[in-house]
N, C-alpha and C. Protein backbone atom coordinates (compact mmCIF):
# COMPACT_ATOMS: atom_id res chain seq x y z
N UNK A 1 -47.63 -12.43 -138.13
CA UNK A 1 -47.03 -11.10 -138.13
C UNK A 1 -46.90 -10.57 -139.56
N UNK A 2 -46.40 -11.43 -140.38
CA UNK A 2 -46.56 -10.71 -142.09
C UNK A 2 -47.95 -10.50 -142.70
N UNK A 3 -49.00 -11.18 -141.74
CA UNK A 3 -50.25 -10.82 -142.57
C UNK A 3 -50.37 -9.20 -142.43
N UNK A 4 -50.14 -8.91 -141.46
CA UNK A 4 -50.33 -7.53 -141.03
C UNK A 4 -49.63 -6.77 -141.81
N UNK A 5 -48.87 -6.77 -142.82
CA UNK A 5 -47.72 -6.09 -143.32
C UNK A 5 -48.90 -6.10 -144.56
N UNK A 6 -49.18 -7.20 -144.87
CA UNK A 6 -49.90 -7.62 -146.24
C UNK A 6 -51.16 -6.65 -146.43
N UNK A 7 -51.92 -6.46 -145.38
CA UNK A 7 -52.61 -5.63 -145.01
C UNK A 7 -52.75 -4.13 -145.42
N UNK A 8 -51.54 -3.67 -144.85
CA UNK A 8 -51.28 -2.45 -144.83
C UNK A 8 -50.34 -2.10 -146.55
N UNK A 9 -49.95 -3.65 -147.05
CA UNK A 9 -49.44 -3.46 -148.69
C UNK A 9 -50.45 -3.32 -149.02
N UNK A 10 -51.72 -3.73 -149.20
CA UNK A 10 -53.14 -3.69 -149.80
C UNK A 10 -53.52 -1.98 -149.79
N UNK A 11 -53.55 -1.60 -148.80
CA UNK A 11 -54.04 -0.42 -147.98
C UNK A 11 -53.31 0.97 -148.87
N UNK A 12 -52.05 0.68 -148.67
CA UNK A 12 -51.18 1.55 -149.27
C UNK A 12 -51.23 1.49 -150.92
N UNK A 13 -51.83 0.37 -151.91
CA UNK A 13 -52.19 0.09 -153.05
C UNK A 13 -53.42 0.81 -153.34
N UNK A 14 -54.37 0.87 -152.68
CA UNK A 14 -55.78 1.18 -152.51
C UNK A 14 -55.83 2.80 -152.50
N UNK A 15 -54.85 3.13 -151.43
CA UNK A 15 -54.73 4.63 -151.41
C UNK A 15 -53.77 5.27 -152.91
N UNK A 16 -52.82 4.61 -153.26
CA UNK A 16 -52.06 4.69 -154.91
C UNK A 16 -53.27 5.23 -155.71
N UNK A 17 -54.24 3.96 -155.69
CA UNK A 17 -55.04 3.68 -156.87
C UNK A 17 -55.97 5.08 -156.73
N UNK A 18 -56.13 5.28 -155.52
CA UNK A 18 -57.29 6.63 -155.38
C UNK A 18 -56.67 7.71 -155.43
N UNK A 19 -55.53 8.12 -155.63
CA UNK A 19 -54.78 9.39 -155.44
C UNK A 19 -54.90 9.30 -157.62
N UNK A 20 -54.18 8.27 -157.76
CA UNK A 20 -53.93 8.20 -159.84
C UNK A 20 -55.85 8.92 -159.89
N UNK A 21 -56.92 8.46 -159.50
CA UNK A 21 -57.83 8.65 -159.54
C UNK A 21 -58.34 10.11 -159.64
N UNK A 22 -58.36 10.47 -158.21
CA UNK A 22 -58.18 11.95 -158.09
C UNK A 22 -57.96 12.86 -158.99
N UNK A 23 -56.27 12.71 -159.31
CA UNK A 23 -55.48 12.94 -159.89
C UNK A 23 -55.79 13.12 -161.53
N UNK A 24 -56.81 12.58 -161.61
CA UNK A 24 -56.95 12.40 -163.29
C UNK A 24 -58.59 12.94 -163.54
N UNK A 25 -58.98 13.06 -162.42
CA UNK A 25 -60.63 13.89 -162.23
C UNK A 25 -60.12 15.04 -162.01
N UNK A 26 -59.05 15.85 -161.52
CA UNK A 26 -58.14 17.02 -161.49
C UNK A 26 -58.73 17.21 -162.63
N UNK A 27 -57.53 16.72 -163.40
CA UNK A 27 -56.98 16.66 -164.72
C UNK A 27 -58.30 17.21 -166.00
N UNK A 28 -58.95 16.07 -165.34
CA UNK A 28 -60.51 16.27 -166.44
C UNK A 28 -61.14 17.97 -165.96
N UNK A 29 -61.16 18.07 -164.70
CA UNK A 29 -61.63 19.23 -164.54
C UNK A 29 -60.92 20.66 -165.52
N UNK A 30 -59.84 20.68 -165.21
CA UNK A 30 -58.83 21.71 -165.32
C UNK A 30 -59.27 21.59 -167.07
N UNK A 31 -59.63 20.57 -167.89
CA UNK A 31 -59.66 20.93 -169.55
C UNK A 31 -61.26 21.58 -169.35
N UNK A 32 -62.10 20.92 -168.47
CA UNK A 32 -63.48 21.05 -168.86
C UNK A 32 -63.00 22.97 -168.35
N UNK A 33 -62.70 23.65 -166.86
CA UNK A 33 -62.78 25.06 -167.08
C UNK A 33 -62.17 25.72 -168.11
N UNK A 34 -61.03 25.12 -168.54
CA UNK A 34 -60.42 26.01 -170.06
C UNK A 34 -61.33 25.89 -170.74
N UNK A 35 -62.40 25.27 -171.14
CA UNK A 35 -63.54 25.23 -171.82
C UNK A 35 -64.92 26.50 -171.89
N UNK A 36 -64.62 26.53 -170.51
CA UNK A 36 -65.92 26.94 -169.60
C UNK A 36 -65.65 28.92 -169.79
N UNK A 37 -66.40 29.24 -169.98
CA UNK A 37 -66.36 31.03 -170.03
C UNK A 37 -67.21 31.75 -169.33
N UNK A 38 -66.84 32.15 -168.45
CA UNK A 38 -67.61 33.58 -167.61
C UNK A 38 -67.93 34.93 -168.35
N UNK A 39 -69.02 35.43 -167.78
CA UNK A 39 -68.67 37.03 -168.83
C UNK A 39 -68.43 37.74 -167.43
N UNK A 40 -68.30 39.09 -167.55
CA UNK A 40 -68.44 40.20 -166.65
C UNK A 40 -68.59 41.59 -167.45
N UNK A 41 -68.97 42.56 -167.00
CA UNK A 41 -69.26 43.61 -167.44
C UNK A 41 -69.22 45.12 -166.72
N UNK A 42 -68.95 46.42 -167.05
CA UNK A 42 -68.97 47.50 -165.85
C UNK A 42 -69.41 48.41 -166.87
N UNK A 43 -69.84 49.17 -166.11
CA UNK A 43 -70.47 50.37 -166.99
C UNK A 43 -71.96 50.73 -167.80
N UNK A 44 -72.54 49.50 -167.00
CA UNK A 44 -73.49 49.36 -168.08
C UNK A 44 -73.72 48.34 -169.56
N UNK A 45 -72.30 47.49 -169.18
CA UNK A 45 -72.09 47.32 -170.11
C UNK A 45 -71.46 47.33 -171.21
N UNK A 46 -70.42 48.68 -171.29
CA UNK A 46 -70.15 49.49 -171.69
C UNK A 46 -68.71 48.74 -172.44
N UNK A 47 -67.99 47.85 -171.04
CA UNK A 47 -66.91 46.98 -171.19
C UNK A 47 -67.46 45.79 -170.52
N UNK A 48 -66.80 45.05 -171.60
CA UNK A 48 -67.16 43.18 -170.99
C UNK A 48 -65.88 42.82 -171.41
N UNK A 49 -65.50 41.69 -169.96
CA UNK A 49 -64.83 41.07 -170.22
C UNK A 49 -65.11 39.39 -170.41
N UNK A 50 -64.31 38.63 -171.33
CA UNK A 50 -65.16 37.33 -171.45
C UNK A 50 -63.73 36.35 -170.85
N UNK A 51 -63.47 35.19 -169.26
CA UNK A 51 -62.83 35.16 -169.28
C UNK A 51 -63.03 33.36 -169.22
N UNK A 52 -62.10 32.31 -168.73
CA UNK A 52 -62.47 30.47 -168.81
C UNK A 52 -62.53 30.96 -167.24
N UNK A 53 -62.50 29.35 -166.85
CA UNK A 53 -62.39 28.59 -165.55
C UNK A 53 -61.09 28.82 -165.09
N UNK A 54 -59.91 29.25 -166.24
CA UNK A 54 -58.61 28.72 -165.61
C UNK A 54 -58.15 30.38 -165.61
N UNK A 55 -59.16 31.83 -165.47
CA UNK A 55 -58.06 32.66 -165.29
C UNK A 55 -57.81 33.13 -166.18
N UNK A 56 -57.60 33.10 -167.50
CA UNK A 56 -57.15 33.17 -168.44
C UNK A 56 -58.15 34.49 -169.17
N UNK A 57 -58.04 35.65 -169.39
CA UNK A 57 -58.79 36.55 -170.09
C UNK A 57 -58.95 36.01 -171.52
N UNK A 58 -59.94 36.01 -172.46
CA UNK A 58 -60.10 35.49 -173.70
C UNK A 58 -61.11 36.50 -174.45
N UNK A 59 -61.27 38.19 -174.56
CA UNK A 59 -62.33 39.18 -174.69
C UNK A 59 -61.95 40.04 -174.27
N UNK A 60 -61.73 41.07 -174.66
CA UNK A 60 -61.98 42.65 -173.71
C UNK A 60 -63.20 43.20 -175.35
N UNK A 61 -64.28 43.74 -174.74
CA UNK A 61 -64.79 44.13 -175.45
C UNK A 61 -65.11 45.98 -175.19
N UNK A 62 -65.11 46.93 -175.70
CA UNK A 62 -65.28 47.93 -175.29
C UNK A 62 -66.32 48.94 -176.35
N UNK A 63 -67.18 49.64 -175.87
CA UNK A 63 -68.74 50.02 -176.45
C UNK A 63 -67.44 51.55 -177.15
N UNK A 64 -67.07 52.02 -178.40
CA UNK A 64 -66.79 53.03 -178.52
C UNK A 64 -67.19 54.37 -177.82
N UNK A 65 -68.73 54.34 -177.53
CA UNK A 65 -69.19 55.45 -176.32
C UNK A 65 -68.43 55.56 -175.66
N UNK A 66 -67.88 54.99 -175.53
CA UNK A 66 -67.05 55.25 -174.02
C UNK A 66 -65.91 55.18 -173.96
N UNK A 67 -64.86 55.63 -175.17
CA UNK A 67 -64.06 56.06 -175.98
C UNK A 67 -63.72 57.54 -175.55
N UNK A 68 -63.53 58.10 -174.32
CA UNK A 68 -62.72 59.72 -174.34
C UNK A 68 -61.88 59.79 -174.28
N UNK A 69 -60.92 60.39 -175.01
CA UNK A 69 -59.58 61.11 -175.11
C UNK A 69 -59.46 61.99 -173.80
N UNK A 70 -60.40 62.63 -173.12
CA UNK A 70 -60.33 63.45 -172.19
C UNK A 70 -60.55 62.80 -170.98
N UNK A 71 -60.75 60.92 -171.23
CA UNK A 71 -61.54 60.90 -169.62
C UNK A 71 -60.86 59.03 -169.98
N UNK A 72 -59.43 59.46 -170.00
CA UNK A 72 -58.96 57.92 -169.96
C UNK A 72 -59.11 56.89 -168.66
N UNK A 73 -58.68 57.95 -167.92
CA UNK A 73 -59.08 57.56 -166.10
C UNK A 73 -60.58 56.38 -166.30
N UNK A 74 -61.95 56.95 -166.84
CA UNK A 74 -62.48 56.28 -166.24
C UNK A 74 -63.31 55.18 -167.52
N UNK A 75 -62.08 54.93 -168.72
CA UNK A 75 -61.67 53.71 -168.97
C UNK A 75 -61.35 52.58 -168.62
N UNK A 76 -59.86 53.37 -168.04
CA UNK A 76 -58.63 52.11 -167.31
C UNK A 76 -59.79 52.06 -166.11
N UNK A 77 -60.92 52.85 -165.56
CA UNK A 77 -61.76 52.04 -164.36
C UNK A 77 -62.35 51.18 -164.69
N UNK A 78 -63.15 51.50 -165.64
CA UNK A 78 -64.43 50.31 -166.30
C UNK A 78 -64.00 49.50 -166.69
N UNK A 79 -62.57 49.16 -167.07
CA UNK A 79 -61.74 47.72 -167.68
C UNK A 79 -61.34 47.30 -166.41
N UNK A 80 -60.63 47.72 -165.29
CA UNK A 80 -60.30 47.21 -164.13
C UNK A 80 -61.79 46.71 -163.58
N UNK A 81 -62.85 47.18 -163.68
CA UNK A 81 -63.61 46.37 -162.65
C UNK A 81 -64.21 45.03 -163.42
N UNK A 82 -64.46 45.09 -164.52
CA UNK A 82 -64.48 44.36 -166.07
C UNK A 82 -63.96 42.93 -165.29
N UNK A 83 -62.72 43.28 -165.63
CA UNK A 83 -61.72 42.10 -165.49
C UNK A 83 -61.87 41.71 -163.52
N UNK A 84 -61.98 42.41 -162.88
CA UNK A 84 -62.02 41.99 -161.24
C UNK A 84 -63.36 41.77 -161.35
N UNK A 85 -64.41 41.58 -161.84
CA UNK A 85 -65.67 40.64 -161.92
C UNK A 85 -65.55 39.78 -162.32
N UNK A 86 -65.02 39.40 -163.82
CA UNK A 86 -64.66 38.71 -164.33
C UNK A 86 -63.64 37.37 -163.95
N UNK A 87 -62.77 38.03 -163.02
CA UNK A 87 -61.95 37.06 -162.13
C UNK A 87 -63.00 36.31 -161.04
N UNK A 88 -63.64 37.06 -160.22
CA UNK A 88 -64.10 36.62 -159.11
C UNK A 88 -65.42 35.61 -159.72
N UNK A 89 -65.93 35.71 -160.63
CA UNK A 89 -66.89 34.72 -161.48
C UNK A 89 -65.94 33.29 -161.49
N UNK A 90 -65.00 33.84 -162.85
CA UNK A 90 -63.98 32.73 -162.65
C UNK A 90 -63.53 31.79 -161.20
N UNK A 91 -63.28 32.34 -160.56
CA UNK A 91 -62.86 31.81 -159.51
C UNK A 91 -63.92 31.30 -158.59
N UNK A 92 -65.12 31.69 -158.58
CA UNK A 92 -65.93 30.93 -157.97
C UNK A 92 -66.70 29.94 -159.09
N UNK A 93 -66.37 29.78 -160.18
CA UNK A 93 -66.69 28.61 -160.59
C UNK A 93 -65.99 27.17 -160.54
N UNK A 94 -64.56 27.73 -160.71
CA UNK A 94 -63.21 27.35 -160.16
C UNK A 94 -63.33 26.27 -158.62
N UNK A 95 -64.05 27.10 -157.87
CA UNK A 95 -63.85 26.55 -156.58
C UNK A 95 -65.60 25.30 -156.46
N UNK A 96 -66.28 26.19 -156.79
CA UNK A 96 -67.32 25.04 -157.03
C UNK A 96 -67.05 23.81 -157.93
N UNK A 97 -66.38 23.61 -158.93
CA UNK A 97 -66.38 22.55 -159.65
C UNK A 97 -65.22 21.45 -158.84
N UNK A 98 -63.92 22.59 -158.46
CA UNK A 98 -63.13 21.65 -157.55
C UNK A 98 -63.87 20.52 -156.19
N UNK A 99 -64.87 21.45 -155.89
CA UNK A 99 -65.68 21.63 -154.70
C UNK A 99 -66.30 19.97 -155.37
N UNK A 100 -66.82 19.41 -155.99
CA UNK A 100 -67.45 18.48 -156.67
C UNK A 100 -66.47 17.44 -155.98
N UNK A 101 -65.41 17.64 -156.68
CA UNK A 101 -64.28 16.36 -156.90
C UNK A 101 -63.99 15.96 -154.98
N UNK A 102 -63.65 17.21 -154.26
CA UNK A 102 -63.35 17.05 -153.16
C UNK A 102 -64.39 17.00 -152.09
N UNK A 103 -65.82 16.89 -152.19
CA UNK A 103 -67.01 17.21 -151.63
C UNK A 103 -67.13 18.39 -150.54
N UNK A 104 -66.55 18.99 -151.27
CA UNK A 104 -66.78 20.70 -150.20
C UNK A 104 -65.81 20.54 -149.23
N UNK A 105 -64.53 19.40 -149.46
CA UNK A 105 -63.28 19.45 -148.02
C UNK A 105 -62.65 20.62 -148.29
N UNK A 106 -62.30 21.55 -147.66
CA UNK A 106 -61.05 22.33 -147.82
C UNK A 106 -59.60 21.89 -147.71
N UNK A 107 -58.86 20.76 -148.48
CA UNK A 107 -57.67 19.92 -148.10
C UNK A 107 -56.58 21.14 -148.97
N UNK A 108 -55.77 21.21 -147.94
CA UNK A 108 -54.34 22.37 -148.05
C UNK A 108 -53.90 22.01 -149.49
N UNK A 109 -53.16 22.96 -150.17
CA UNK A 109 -52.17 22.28 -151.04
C UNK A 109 -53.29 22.33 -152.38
N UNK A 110 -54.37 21.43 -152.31
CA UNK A 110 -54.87 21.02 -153.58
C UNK A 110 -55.58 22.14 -154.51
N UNK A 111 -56.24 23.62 -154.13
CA UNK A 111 -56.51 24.19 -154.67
C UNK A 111 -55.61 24.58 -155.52
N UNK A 112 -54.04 24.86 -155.87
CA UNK A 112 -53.25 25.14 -156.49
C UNK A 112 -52.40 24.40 -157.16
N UNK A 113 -52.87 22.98 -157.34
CA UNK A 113 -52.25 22.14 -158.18
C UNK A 113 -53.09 22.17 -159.59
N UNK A 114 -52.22 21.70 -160.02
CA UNK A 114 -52.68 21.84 -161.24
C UNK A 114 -52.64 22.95 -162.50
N UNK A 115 -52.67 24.03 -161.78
CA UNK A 115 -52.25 25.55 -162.26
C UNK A 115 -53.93 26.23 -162.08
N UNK A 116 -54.14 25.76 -160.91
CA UNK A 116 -55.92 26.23 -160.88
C UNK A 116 -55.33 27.57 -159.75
N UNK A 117 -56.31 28.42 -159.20
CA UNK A 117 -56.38 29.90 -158.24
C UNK A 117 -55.67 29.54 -157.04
């Protein structure tokens, strides 16, 4: 009857050891996207934004052309879509690299550890 206990101490060690594991391939990931930079761009070009893996904007670049005093509106547009390309790049690189560690599982909870999307 205690072998069975012994068993399941092994089992429960095994699963420890693979979670610290996990846990530290997280870890490695989350420095390698702070590393990692997306661009995005609207307008032609006009505005780029340059942003990491983790979200983080690191660039707003903006072409003076496109500099009006009379036409701020479609500034604050070309920087809003800038940056919402720029996110959605991010974030699908985000999910592919996680995607590695977890082999394409969708497991609850883990996309947001770490301080990842």
């Amino acid at each position: 009857m205690m072998k069975g206990f012994g068993n399941i101490t092994e089992m429960m060690k095994q699963a420890q050891k693979q979670a610290q594991k996990m846990q530290k391939q997280m870890e490695e990931i989350q420095n390698d996207l702070k590393e990692r930079v997306v661009d995005a761009s609207s307008g032609g070009g006009m505005v780029t934004v340059q942003m990491n893996g983790k979200q983080e904007i690191l660039s707003i670049k903006i072409d003076p052309e496109v500099v009006d005093p009379n036409d701020v509106q479609m500034l604050e547009d070309l920087i809003l879509s800038a940056v919402s390309q720029a996110f959605k790049k991010s974030q699908e690189l985000y999910q592919a690299e996680m995607g590695k560690l977890t082999g394409g599982l969708n497991i609850p909870g883990l996309q947001g550890l770490f301080g990842g999307v």
